[in-house]
Protein backbone atom coordinates (compact mmCIF):
# COMPACT_ATOMS: atom_id res chain seq x y z
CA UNK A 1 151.88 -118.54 -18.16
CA UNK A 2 155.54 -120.41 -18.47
CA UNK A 3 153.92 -122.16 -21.75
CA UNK A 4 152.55 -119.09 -23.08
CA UNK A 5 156.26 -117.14 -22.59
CA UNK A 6 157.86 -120.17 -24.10
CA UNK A 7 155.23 -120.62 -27.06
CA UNK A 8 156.09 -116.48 -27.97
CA UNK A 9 159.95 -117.17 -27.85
CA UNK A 10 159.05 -120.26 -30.21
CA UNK A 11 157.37 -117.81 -32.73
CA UNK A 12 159.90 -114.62 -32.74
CA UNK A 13 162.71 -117.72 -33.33
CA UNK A 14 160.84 -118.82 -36.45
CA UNK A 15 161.01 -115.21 -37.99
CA UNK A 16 163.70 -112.51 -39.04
CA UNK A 17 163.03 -109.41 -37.34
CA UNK A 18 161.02 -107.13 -38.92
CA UNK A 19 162.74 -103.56 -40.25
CA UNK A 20 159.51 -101.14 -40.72
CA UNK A 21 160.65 -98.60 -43.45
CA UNK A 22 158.51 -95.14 -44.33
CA UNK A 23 158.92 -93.65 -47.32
CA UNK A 24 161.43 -91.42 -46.34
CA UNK A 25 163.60 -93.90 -45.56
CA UNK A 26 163.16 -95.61 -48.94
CA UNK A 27 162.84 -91.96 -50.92
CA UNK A 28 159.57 -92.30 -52.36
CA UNK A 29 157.20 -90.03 -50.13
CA UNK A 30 155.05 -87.79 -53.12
CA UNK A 31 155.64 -84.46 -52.52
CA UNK A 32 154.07 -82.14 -50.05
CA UNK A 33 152.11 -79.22 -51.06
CA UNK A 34 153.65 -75.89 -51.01
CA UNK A 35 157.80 -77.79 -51.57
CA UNK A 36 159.29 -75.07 -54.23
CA UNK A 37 162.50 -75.37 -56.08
CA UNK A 38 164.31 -72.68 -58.18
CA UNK A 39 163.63 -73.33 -61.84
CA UNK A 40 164.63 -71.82 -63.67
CA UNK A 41 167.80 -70.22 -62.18
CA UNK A 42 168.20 -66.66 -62.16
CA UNK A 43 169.37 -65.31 -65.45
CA UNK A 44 169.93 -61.66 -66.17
CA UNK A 45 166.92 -60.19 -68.55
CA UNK A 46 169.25 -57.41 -69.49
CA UNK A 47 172.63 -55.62 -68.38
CA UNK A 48 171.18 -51.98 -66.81
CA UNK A 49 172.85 -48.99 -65.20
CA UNK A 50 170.75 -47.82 -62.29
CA UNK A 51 168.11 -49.95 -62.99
CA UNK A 52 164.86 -49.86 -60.53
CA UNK A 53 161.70 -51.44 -59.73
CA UNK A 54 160.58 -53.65 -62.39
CA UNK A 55 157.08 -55.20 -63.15
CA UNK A 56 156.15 -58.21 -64.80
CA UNK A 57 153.03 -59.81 -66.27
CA UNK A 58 152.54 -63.62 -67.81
CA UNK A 59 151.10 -62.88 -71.61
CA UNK A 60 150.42 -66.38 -72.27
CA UNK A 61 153.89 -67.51 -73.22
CA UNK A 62 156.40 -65.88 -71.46
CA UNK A 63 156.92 -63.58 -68.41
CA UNK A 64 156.92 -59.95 -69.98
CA UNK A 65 159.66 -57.54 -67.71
CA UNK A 66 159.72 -53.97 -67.42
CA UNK A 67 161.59 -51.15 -65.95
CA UNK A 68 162.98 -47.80 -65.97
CA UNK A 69 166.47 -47.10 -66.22
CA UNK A 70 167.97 -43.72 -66.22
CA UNK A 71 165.49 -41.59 -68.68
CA UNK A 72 164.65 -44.58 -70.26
CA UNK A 73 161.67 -46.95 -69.96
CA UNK A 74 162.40 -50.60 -71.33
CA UNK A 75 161.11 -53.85 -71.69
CA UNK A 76 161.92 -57.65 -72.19
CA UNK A 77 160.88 -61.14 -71.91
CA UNK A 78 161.63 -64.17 -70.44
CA UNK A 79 160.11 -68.30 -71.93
CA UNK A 80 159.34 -70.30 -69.27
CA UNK A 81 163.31 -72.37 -69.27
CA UNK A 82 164.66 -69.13 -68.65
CA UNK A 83 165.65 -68.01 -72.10
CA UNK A 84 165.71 -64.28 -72.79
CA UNK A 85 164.20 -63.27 -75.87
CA UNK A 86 166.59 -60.26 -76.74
CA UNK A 87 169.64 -60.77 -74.80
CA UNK A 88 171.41 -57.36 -74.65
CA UNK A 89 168.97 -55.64 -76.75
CA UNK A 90 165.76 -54.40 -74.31
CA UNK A 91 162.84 -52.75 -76.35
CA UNK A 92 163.12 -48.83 -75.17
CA UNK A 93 159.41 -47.93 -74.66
CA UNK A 94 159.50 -44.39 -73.85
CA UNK A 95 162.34 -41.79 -73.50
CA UNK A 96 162.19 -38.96 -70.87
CA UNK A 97 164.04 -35.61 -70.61
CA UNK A 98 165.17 -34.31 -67.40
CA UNK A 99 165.06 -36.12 -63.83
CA UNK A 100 162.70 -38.30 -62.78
CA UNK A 101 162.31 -40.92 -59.83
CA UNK A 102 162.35 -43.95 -61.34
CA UNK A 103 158.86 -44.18 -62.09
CA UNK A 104 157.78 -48.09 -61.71
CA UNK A 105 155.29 -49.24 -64.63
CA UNK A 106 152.65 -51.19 -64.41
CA UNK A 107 151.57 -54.08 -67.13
CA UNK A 108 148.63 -55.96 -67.93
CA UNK A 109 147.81 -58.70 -70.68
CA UNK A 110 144.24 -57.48 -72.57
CA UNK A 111 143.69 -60.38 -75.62
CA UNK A 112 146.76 -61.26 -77.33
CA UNK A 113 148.67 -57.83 -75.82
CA UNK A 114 150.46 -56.59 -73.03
CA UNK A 115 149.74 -52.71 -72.38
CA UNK A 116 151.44 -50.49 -69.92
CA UNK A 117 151.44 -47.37 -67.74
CA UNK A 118 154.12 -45.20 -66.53
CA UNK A 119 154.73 -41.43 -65.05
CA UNK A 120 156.93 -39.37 -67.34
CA UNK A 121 157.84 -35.71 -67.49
CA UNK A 122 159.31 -35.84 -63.82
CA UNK A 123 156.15 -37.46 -62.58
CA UNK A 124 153.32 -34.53 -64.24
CA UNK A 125 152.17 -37.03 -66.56
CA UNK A 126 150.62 -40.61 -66.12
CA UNK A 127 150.90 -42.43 -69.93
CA UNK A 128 149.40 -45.77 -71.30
CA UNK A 129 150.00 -47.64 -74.50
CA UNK A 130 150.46 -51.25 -75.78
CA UNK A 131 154.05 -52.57 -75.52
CA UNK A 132 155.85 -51.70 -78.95
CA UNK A 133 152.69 -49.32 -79.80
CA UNK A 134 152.30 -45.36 -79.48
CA UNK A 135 151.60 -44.04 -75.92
CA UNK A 136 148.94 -41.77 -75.01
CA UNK A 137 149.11 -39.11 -72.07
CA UNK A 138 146.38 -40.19 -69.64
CA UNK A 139 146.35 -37.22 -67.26
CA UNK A 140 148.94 -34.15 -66.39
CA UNK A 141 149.00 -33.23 -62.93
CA UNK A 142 151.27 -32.62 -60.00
CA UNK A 143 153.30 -35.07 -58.49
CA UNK A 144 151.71 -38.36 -59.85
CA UNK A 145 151.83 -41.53 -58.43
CA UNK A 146 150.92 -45.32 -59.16
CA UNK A 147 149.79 -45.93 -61.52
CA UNK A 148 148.08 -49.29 -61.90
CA UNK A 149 146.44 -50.84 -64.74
CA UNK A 150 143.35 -53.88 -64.97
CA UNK A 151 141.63 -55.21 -68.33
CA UNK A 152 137.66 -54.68 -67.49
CA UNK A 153 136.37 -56.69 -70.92
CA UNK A 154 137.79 -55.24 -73.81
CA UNK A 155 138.77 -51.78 -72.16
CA UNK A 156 141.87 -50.45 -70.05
CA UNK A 157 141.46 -49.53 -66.77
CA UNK A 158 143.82 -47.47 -64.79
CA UNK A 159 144.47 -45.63 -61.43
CA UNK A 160 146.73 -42.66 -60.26
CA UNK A 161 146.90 -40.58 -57.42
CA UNK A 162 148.55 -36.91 -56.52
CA UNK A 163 150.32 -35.34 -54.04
CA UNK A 164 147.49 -33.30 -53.36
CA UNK A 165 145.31 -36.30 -52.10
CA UNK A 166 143.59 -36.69 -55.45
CA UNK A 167 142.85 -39.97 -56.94
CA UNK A 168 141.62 -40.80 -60.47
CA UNK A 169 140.08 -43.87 -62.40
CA UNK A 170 139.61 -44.24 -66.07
CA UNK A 171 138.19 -46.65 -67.95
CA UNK A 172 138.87 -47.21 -71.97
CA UNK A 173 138.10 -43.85 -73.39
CA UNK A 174 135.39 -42.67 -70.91
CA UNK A 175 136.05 -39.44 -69.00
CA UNK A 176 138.27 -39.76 -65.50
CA UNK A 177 136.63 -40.45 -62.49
CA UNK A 178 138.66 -37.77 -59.02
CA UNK A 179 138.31 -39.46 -56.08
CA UNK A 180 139.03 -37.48 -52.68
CA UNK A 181 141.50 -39.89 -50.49
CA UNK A 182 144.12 -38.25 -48.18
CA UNK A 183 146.62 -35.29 -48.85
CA UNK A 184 150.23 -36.37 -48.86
CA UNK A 185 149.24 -40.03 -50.21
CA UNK A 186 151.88 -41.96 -51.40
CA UNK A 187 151.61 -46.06 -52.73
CA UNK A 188 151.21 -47.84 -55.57
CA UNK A 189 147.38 -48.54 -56.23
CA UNK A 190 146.36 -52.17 -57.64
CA UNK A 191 143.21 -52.83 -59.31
CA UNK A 192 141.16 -55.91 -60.42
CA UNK A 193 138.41 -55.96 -62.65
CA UNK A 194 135.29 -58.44 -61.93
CA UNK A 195 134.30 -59.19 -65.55
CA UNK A 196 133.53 -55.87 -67.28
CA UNK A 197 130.80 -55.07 -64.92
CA UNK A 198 132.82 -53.91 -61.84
CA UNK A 199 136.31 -52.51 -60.80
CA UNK A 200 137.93 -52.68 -56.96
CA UNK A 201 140.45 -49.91 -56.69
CA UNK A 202 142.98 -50.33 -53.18
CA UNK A 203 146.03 -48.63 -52.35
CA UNK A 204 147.65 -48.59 -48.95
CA UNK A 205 148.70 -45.17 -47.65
CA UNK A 206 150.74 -44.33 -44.49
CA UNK A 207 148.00 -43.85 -41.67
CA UNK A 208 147.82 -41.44 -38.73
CA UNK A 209 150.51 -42.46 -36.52
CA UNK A 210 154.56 -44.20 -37.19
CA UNK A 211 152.62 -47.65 -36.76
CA UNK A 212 149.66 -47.20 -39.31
CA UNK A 213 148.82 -47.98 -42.61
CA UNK A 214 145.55 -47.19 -44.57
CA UNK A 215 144.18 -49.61 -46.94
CA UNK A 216 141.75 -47.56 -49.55
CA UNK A 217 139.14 -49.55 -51.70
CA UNK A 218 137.03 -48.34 -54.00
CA UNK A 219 134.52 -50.17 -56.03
CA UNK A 220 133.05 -48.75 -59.53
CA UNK A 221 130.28 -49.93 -61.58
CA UNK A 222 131.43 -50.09 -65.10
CA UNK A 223 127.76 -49.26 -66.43
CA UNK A 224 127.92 -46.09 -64.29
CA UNK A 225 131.48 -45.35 -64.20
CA UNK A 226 130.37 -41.66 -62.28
CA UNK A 227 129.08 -43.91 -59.76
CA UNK A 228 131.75 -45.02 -57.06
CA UNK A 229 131.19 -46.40 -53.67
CA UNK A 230 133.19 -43.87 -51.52
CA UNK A 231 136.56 -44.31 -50.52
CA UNK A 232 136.80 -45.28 -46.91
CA UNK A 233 140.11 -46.43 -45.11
CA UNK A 234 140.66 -49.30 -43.14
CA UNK A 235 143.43 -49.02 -40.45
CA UNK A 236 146.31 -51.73 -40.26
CA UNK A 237 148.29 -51.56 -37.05
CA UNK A 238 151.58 -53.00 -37.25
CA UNK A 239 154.24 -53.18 -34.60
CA UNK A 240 156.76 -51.12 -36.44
CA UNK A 241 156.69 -48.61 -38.88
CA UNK A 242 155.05 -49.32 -41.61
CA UNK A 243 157.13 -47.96 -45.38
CA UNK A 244 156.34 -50.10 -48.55
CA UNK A 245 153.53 -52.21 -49.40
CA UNK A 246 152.83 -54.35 -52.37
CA UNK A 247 148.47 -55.25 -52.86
CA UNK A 248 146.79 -58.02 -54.94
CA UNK A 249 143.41 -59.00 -54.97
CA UNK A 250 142.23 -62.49 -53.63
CA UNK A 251 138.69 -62.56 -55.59
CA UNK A 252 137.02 -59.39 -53.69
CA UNK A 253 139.39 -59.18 -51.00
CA UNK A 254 142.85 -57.07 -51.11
CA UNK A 255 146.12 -58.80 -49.41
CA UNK A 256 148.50 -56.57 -48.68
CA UNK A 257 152.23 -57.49 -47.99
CA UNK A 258 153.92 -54.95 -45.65
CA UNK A 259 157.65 -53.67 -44.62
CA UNK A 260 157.23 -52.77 -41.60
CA UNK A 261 160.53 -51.46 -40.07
CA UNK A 262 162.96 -54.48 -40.57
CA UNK A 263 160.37 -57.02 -41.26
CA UNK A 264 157.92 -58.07 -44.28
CA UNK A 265 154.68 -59.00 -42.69
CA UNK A 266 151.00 -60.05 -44.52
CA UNK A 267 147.65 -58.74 -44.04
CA UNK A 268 144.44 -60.46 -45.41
CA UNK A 269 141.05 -61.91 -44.83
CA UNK A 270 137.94 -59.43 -44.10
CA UNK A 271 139.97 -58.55 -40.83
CA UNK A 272 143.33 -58.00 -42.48
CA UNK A 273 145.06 -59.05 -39.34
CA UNK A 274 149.06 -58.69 -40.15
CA UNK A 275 150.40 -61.61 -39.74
CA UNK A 276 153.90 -62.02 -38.08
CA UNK A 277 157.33 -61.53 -39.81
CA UNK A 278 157.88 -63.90 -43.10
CA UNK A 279 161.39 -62.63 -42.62
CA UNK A 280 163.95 -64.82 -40.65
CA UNK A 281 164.36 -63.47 -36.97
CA UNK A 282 167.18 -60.99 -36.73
CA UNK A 283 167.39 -60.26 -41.02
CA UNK A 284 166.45 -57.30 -42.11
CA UNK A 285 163.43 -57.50 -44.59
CA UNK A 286 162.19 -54.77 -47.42
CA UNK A 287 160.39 -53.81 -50.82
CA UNK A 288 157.69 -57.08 -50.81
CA UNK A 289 155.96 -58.58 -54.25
CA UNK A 290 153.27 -60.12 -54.00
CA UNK A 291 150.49 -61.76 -56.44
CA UNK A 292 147.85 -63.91 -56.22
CA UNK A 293 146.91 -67.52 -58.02
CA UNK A 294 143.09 -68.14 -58.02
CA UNK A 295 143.21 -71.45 -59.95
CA UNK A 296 145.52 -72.75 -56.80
CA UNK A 297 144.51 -70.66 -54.42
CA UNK A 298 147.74 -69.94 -53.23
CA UNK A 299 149.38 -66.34 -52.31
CA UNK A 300 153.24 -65.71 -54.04
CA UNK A 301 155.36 -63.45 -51.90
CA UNK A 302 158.63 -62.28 -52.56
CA UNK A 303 161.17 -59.61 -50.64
CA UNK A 304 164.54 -59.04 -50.40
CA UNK A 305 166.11 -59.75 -46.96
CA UNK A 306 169.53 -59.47 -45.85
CA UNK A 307 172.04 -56.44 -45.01
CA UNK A 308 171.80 -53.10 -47.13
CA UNK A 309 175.15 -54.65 -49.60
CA UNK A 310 174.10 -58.08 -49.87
CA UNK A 311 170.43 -59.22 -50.23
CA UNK A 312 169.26 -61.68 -51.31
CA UNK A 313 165.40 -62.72 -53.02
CA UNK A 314 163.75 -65.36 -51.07
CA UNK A 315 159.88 -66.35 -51.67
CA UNK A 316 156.83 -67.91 -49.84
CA UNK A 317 153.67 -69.51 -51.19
CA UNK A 318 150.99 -69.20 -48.64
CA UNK A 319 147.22 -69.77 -48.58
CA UNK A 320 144.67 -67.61 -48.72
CA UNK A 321 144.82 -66.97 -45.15
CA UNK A 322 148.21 -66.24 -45.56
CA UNK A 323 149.65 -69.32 -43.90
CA UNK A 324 153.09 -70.95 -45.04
CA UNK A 325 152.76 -73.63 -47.39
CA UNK A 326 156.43 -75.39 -47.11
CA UNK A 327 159.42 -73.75 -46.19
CA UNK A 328 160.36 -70.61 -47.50
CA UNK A 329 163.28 -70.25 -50.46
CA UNK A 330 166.18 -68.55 -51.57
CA UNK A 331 166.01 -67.33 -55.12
CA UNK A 332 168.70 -65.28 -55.30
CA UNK A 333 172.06 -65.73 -53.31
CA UNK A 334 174.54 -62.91 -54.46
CA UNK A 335 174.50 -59.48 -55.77
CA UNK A 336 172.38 -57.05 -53.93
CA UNK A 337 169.09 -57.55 -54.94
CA UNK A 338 166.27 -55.25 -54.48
CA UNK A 339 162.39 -54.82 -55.59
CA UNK A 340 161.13 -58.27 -56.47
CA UNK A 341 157.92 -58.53 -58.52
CA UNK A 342 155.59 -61.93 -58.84
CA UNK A 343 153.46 -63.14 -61.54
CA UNK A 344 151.86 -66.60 -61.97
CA UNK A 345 151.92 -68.19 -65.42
CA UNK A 346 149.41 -71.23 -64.53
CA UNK A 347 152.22 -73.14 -63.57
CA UNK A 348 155.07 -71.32 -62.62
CA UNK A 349 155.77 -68.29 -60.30
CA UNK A 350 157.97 -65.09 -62.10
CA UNK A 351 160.16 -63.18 -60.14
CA UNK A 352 161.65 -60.45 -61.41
CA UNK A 353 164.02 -58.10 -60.08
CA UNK A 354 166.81 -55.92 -59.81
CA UNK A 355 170.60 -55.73 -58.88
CA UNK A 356 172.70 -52.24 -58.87
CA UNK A 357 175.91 -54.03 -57.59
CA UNK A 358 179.07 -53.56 -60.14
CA UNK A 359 179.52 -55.85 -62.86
CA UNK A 360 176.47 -57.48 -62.39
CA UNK A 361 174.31 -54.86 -62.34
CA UNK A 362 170.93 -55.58 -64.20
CA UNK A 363 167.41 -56.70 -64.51
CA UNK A 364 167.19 -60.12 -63.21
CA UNK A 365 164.64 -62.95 -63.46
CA UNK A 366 164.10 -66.76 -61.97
CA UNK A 367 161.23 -69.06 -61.94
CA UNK A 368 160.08 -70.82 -58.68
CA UNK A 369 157.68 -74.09 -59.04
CA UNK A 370 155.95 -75.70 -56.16
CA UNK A 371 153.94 -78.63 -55.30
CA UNK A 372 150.22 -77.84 -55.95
């Protein structure tokens, strides 16, 4: 045993001792899925007065913005690096007389276009029409809400709902479809279109207690468009009281991202189990955006979190079971920053949002990209 001890001493004496290095340590490690980074940095997509609740859509080149402002409805865009294409100069798409609460519009790309759909006339009218194009009046009613647009094929698609519990589909030119969901139903609807055979309505609604929400889906056959499988609710329980929601669709099945009291919590799968906060513990969380990426299979969620003067836009990307992939970011980090929206160009995540806070008031936009 002495010989052996001695022989080992021998050996260590003939060599330096090794330092093992990782690749942290020399700086090199490749990425991990789901690390994001801010890029492009915010820029403001236009200067606005009161502006509110903007929505965005990828058209193949650039991230297309819209929003209302006072009685006006406008719209800009964004390339990729950030640059706006009319700086100052927003494209007015409709004009509004008398008060109306900030209707939010919805976008989709169809071909080589962008269309859109907005309430006007203090909410009594739901209106379509391409971006830069005339506008047709869709429906007149009573209190409108949504509404939400798809492409099924080579027709538009939208969805609305009314005060009085009323919901209504239309697709291209065919005649509207009423659906009977819940009186008092408020949300935005969002709909997806499976080819041009088939179209999944949802919209979340408050449910029948303070710590409920409703998730409605409808599905409509396209050949049959009188033919809908009939509205019925599933019940999300949250732990606090459930306000705003924001809904995309993950191939057949809706994700909904929730405010729920101070916090911004996730629902999906076939249970919809809601996930816990996204938020940090202790902030205050609101108004969630939310869209899905099917060639990456990855979930984009925005909110704004931070006290009622001063919040700020941070993001997630999660997977389709709505777990965290990486840690989550701060997009925005002044102002007071409200109503983010998410789009997914292929490559990059949009978000889009707003600021009301003095001189820097405006329409705001930043890009996030993350490790596939």
């Amino acid at each position: 045993m002495r010989g052996v001890a001695i022989g080992a001493l021998l050996f260590a004496g003939c060599f330096p001792a090794l330092e093992i290095q990782d690749c942290y340590t020399l700086g090199d490690c490749p990425p991990q899925r789901g690390a994001c980074r801010v890029d492009p940095a915010p820029v403001r997509v236009a200067p606005a007065v009161e502006p509110a609740k903007p929505a965005m859509v990828w058209d193949g080149a650039r991230f297309v913005v819209a929003w209302s402002e006072g009685l006006d409805l406008k719209s800009n865009s964004v390339a990729p690096d950030g640059s706006v294409d009319r700086p100052g100069d927003s494209l007015v798409l409709d004009t509004w007389e008398g008060f109306v609460d900030a209707p939010q519009p919805s976008l989709v790309r169809m071909g080589d276009r962008v269309h859109a759909a907005w309430q006007r006339s203090g909410a009594t009218q739901v209106v379509w029409g391409p971006l830069g194009g005339a506008s047709t009046v869709l429906v007149t009613g009573t209190e409108l809400g949504g509404p939400a647009l798809a492409a099924a094929g080579d027709r538009l698609a939208a969805a609305w709902w009314d005060i009085e519990g009323k919901g209504g589909l239309v697709v291209g030119a065919q005649a509207t479809l009423e659906l009977d969901l819940a009186p008092g139903l408020w949300g935005v609807p969002a709909l997806i279109a499976q080819g041009d055979q088939t179209l999944h309505m949802s919209m979340a609604t408050p449910g029948d207690t303070t710590n409920e929400l409703a998730l409605w889906t409808v599905t409509l056959n396209l050949q049959d468009p009188t033919r809908a499988v009939s509205p019925s609710p599933r019940t999300l329980e949250t732990p606090g009281n459930p306000y705003r929601s924001a809904l995309a669709w993950m191939g057949l099945e809706p994700a909904a991202a929730i405010e729920d009291g101070d916090d911004v919590r996730l629902a999906v799968g076939p249970e919809l189990s809601v996930s816990a906060p996204r938020n940090a513990a202790g902030s205050r969380a609101k108004s969630p955006g939310l869209a899905w990426a099917a060639d990456i299979q990855a979930l984009g969620l925005a909110w704004a979190e931070g006290p009622d003067v001063a919040q700020r836009i941070r993001f997630a990307l999660l997977d389709k079971a709505g777990a965290p992939l990486g840690e989550t970011l701060d997009v925005s980090t002044e102002g007071n920053a409200l109503a983010p929206q998410v789009a997914w160009s292929g490559s990059t995540w949009g978000v889009a949002w707003y600021d009301w806070v003095g001189p820097n008031a405006g329409v705001y936009f930043a890009g996030v990209n993350c490790q596939p």
